[in-house]
PDB file of N, CA and C in Angstrom:
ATOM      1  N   UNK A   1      91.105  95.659 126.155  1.00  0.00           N
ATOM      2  CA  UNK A   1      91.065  94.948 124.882  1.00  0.00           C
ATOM      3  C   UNK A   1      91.948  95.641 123.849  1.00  0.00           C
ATOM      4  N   UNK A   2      92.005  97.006 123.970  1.00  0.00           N
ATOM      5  CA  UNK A   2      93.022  97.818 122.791  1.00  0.00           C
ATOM      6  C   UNK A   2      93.759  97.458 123.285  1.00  0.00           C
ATOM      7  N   UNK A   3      95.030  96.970 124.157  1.00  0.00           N
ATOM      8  CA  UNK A   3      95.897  97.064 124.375  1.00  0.00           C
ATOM      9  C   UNK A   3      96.225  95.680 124.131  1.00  0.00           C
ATOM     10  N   UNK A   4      95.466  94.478 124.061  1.00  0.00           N
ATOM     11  CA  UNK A   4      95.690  93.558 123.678  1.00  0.00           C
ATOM     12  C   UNK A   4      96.186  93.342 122.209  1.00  0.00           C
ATOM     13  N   UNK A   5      95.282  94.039 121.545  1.00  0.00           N
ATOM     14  CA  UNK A   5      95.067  93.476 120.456  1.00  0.00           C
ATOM     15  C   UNK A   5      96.518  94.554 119.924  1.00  0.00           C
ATOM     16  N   UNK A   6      96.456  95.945 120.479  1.00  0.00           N
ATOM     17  CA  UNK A   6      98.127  96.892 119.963  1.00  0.00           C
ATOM     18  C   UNK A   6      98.764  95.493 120.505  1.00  0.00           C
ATOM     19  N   UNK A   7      99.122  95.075 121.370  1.00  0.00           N
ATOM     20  CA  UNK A   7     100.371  93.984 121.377  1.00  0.00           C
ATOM     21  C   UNK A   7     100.270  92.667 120.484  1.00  0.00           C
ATOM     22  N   UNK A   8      98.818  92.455 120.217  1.00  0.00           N
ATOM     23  CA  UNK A   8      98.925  91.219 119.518  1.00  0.00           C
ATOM     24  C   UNK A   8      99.563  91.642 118.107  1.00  0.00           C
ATOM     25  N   UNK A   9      99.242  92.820 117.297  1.00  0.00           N
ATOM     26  CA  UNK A   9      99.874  93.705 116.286  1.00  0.00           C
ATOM     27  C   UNK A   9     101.501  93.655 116.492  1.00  0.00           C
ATOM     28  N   UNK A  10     101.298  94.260 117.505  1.00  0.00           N
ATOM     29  CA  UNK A  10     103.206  94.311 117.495  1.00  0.00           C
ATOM     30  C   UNK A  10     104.118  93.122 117.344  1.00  0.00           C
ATOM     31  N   UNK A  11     103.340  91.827 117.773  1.00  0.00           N
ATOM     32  CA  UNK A  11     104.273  90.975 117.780  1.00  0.00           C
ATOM     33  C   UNK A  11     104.046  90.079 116.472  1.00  0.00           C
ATOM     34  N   UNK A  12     103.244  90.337 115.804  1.00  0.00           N
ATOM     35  CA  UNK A  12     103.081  89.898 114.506  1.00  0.00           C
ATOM     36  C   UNK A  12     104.018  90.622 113.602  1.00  0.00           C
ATOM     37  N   UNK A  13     103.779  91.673 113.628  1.00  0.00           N
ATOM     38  CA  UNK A  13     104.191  92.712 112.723  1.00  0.00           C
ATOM     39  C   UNK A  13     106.380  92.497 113.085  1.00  0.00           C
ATOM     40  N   UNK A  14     106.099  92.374 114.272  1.00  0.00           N
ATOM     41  CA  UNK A  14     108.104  92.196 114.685  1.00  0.00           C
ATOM     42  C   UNK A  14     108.156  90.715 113.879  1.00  0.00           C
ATOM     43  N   UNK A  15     107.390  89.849 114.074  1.00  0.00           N
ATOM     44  CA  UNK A  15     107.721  88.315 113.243  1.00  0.00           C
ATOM     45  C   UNK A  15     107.903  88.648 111.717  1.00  0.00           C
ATOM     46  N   UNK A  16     107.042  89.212 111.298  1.00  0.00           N
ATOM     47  CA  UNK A  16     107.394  89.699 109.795  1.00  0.00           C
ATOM     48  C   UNK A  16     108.416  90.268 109.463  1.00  0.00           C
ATOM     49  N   UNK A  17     108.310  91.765 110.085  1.00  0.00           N
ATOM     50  CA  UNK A  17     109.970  92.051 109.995  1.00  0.00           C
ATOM     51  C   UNK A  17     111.068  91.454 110.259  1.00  0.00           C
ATOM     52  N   UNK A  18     111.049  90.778 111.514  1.00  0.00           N
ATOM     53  CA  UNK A  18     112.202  89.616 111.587  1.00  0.00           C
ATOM     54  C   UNK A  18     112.701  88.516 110.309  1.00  0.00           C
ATOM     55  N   UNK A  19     111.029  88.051 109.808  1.00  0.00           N
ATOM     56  CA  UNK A  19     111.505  86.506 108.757  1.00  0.00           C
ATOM     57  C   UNK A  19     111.863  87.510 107.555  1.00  0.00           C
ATOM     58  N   UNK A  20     111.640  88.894 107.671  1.00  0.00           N
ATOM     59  CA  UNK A  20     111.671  89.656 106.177  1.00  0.00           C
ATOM     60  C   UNK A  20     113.653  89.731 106.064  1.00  0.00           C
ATOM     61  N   UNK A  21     113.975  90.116 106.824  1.00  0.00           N
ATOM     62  CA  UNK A  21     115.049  90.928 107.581  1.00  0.00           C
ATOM     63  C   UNK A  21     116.644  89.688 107.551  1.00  0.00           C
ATOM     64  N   UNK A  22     115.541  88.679 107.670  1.00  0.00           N
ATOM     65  CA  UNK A  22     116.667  86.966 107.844  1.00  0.00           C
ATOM     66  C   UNK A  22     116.777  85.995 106.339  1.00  0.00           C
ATOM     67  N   UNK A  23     115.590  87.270 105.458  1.00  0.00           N
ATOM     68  CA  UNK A  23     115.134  86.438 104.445  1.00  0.00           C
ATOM     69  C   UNK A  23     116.423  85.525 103.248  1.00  0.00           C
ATOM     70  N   UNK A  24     116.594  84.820 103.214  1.00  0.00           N
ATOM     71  CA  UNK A  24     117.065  84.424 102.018  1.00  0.00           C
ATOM     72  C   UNK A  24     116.590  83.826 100.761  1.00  0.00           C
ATOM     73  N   UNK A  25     117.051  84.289  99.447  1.00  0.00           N
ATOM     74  CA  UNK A  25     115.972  83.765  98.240  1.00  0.00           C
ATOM     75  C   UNK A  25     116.839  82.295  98.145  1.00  0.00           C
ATOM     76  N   UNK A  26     116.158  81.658  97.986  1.00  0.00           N
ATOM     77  CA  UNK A  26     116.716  80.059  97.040  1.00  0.00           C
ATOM     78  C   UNK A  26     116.541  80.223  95.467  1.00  0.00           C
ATOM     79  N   UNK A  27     117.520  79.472  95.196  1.00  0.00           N
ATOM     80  CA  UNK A  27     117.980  79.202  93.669  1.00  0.00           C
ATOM     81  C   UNK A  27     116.281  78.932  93.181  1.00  0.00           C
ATOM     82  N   UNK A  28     115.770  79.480  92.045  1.00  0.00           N
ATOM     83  CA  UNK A  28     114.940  78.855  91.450  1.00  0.00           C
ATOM     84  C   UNK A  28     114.691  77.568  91.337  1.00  0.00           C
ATOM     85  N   UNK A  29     113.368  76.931  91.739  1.00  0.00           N
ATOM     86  CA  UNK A  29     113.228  75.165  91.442  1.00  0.00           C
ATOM     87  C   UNK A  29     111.822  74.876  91.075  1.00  0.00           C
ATOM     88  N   UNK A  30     111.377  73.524  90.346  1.00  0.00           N
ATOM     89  CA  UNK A  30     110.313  73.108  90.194  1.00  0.00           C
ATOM     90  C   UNK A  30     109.631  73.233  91.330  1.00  0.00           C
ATOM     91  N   UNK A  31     108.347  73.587  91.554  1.00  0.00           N
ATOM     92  CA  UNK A  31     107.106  73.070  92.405  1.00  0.00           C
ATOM     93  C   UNK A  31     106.365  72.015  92.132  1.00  0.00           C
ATOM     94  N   UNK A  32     106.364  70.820  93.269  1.00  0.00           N
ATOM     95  CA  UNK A  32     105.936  69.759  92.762  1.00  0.00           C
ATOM     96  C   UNK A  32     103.924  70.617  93.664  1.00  0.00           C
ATOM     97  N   UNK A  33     103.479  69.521  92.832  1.00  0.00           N
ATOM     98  CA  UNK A  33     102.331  69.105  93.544  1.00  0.00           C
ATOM     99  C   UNK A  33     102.032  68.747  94.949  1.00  0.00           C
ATOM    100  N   UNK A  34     103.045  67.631  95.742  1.00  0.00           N
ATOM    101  CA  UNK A  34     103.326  67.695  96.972  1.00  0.00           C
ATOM    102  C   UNK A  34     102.968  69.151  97.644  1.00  0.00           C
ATOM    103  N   UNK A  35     103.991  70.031  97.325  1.00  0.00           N
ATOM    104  CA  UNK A  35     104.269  71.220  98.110  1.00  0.00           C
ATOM    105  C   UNK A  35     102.973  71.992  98.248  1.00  0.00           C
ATOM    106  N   UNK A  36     102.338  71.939  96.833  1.00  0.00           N
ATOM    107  CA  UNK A  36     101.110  72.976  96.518  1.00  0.00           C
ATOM    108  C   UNK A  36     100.399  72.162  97.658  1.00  0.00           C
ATOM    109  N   UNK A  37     100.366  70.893  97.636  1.00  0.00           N
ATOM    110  CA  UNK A  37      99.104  70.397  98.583  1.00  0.00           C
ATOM    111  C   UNK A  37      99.446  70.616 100.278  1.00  0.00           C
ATOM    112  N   UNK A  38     101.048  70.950 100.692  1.00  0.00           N
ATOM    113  CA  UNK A  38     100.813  70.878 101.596  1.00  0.00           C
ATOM    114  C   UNK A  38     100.657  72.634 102.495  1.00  0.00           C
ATOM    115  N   UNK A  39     100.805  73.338 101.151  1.00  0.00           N
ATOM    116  CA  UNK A  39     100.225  74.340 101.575  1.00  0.00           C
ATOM    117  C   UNK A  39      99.289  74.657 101.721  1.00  0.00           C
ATOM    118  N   UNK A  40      98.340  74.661 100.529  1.00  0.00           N
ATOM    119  CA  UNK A  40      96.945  74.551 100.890  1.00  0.00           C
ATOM    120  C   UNK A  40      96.843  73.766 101.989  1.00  0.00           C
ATOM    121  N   UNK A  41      97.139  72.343 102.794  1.00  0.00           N
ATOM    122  CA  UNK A  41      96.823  71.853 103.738  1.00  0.00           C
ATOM    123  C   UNK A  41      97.327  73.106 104.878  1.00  0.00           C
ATOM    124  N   UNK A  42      98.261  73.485 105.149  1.00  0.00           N
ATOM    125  CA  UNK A  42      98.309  74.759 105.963  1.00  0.00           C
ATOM    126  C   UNK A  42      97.687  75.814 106.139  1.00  0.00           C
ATOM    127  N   UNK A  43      97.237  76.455 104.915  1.00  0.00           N
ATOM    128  CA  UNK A  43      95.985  76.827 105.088  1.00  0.00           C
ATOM    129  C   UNK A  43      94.882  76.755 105.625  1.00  0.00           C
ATOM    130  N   UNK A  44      94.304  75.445 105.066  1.00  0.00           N
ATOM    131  CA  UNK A  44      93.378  74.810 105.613  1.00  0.00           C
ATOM    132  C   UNK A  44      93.240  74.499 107.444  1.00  0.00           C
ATOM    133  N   UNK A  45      94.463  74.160 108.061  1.00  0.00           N
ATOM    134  CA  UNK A  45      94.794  74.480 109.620  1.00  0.00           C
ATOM    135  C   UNK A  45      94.654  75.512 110.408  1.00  0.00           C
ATOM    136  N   UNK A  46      95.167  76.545 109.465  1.00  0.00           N
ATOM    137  CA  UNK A  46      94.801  77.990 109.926  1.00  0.00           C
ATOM    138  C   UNK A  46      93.470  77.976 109.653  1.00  0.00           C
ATOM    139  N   UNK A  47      92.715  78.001 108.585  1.00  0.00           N
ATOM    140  CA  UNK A  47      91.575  77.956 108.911  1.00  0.00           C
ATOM    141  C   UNK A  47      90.757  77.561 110.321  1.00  0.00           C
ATOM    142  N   UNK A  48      91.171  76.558 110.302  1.00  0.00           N
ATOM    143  CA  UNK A  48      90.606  75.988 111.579  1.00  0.00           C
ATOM    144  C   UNK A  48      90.545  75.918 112.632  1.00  0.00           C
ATOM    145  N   UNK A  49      92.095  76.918 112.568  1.00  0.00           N
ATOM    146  CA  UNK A  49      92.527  77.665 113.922  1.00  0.00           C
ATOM    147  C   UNK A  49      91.858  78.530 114.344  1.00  0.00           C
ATOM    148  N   UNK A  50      91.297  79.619 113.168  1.00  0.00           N
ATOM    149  CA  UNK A  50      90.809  80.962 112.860  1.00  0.00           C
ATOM    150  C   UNK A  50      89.255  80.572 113.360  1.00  0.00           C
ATOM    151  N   UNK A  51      89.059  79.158 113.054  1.00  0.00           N
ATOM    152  CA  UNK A  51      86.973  79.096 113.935  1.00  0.00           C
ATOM    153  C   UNK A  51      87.598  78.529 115.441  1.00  0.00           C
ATOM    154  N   UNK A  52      88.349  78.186 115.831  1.00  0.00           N
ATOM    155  CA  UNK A  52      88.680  77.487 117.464  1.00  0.00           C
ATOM    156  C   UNK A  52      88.902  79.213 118.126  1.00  0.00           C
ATOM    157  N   UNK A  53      89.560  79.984 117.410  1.00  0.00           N
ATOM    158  CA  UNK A  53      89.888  80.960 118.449  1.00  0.00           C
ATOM    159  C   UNK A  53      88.715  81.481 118.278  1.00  0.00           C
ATOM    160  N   UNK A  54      88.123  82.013 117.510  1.00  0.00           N
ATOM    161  CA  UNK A  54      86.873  82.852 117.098  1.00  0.00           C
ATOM    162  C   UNK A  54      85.721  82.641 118.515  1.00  0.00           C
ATOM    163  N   UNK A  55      85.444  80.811 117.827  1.00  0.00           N
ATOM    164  CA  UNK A  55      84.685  80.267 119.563  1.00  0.00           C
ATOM    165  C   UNK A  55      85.149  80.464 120.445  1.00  0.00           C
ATOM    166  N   UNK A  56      86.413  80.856 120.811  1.00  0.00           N
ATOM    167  CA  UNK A  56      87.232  80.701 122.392  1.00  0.00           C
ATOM    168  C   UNK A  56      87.198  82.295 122.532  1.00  0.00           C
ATOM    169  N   UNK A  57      86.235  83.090 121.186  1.00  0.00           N
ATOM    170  CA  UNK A  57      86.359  84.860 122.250  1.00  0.00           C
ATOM    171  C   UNK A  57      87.933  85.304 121.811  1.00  0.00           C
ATOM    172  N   UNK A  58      88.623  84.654 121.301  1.00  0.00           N
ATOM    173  CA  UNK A  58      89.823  85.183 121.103  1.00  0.00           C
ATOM    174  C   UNK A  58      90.248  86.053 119.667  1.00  0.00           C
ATOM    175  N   UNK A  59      89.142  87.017 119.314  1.00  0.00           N
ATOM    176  CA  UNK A  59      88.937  87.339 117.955  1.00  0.00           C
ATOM    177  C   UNK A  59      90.016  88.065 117.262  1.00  0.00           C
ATOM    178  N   UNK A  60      91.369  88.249 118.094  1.00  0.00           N
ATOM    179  CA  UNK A  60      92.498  89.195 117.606  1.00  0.00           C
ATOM    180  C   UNK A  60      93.307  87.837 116.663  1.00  0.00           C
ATOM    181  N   UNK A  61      93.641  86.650 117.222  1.00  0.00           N
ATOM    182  CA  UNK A  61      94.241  85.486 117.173  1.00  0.00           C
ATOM    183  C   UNK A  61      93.426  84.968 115.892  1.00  0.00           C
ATOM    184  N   UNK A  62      91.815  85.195 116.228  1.00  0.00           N
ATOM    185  CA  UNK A  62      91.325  84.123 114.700  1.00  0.00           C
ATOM    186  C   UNK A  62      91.462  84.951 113.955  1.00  0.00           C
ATOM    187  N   UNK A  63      91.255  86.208 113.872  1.00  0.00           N
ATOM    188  CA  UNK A  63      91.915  87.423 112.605  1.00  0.00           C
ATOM    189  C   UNK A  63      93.091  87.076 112.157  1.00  0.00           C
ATOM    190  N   UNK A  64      94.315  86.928 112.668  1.00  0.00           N
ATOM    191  CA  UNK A  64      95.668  86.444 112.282  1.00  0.00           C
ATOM    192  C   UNK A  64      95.708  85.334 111.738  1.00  0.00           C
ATOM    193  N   UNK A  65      95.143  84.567 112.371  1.00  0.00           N
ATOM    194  CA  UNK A  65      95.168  83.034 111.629  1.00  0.00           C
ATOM    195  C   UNK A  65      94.507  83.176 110.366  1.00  0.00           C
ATOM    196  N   UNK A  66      93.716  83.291 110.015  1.00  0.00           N
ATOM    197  CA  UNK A  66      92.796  83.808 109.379  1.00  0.00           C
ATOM    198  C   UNK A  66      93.332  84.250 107.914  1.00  0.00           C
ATOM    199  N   UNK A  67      94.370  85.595 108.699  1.00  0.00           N
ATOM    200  CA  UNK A  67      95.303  86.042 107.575  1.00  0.00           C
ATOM    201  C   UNK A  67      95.687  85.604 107.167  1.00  0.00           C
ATOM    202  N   UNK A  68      96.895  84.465 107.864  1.00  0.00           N
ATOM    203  CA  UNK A  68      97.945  83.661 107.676  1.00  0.00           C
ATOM    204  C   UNK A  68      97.180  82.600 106.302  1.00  0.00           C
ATOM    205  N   UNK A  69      95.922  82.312 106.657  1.00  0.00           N
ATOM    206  CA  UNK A  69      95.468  81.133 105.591  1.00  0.00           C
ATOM    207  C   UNK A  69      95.363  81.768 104.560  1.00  0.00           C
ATOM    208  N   UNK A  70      94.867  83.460 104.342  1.00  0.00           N
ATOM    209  CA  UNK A  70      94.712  84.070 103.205  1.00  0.00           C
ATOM    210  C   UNK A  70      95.923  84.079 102.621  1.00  0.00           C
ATOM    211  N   UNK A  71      97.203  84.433 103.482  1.00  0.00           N
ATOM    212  CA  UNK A  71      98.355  84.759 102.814  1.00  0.00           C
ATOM    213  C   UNK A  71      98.846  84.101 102.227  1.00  0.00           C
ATOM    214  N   UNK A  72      98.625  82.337 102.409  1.00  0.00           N
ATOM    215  CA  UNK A  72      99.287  81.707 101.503  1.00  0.00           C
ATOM    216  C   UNK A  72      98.565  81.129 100.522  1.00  0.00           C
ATOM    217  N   UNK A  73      97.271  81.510 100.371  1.00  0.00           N
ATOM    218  CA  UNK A  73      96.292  81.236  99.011  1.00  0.00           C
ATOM    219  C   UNK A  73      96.921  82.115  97.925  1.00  0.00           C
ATOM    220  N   UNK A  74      97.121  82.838  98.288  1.00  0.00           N
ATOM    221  CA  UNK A  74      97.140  84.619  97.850  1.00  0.00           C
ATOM    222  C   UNK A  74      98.883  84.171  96.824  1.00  0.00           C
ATOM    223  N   UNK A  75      99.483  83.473  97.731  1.00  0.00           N
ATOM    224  CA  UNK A  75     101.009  83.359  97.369  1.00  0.00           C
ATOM    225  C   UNK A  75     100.989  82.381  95.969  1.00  0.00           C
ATOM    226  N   UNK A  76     100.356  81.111  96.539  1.00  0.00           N
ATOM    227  CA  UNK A  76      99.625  80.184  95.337  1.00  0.00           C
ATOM    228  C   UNK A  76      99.117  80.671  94.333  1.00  0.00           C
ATOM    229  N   UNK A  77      98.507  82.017  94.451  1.00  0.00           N
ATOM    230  CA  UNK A  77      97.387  82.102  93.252  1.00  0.00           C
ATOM    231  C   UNK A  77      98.710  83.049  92.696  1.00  0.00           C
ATOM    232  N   UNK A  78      99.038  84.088  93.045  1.00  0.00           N
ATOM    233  CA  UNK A  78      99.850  84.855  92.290  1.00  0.00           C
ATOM    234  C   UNK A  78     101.106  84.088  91.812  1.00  0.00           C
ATOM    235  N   UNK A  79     101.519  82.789  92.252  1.00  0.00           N
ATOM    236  CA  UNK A  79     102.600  82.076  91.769  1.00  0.00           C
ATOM    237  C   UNK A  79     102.204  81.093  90.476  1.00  0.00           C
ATOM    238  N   UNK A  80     100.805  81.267  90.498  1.00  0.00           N
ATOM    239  CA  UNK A  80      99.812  80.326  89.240  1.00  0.00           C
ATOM    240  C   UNK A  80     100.180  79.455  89.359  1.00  0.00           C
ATOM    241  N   UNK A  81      99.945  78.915  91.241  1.00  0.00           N
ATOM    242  CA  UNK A  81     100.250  77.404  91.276  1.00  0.00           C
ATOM    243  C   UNK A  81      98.441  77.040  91.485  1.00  0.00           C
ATOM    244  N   UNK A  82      97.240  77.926  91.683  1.00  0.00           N
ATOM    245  CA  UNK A  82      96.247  77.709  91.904  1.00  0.00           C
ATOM    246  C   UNK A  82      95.363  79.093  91.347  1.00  0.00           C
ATOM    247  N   UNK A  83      93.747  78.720  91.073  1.00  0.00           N
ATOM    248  CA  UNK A  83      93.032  79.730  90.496  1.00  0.00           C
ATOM    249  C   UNK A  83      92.215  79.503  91.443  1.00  0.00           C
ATOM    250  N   UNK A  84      91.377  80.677  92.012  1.00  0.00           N
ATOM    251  CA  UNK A  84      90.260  80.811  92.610  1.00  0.00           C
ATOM    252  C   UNK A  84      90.050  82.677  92.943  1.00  0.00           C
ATOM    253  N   UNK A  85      88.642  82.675  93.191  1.00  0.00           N
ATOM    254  CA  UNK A  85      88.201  83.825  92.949  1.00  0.00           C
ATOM    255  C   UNK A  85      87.959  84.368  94.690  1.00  0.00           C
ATOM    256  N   UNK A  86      88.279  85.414  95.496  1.00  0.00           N
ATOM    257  CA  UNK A  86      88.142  85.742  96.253  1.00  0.00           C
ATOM    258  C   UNK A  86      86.655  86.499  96.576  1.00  0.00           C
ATOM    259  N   UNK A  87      85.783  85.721  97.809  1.00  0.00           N
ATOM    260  CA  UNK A  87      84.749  86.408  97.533  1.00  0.00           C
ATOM    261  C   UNK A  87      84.107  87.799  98.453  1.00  0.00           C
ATOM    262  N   UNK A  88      83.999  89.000  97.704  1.00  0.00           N
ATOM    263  CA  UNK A  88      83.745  90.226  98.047  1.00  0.00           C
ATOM    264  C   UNK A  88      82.473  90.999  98.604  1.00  0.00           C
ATOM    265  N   UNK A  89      82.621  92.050  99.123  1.00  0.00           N
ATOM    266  CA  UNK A  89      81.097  92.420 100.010  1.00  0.00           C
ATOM    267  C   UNK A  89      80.459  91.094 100.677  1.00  0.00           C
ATOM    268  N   UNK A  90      80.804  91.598 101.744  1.00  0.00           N
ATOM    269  CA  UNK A  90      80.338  90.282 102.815  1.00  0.00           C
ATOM    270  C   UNK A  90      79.069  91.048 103.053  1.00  0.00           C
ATOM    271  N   UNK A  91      78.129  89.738 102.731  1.00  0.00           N
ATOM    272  CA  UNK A  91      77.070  90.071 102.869  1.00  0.00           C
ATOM    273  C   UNK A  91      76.145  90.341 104.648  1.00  0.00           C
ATOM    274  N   UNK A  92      75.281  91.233 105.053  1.00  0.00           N
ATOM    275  CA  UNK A  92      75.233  91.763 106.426  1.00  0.00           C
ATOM    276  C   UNK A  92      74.360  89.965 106.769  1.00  0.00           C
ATOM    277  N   UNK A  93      74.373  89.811 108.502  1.00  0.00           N
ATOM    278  CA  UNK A  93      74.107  88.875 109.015  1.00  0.00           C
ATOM    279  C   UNK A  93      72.959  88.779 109.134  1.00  0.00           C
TER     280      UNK A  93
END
């Protein structure tokens, strides 16, 4: 299982560096509403990815996904295209 999950790391972590590495900025532009929604809708997928793998035992994969949905809330909120409060101390089961 460590060795899974070191490779599932590595190849995440090489995708990042890769899209970081290829990155190009675009000219400043409006954000419509469209866009905001269809991120949050991406989000929302990952989410849903993040409970399919979770059930399927695949808990390295719903962690990532998982991320991936945080990361682009996270992008929204700090771009003050959206407000919401992240919620802390997970409470025990």
């Amino acid at each position: 299982m460590k060795d899974d999950v070191r490779l599932t790391a590595e190849r995440y972590i090489q995708g990042v560096e890769s899209a970081l590495t290829g990155l190009v900025k675009e000219s400043s532009q409006k954000i419509n509403s469209g866009m905001v929604d269809f991120i949050i809708d991406s989000a929302n997928r990952y989410l849903q990815d993040a409970n399919y793998y979770l059930r399927c035992g695949r808990e390295v994969v719903a962690l990532a996904s998982a991320s991936y949905a945080e990361g682009l809330l996270d992008a929204l909120r700090i771009l003050g295209l959206v407000n919401f409060t992240w919620r802390r101390g997970f409470e025990e089961a």
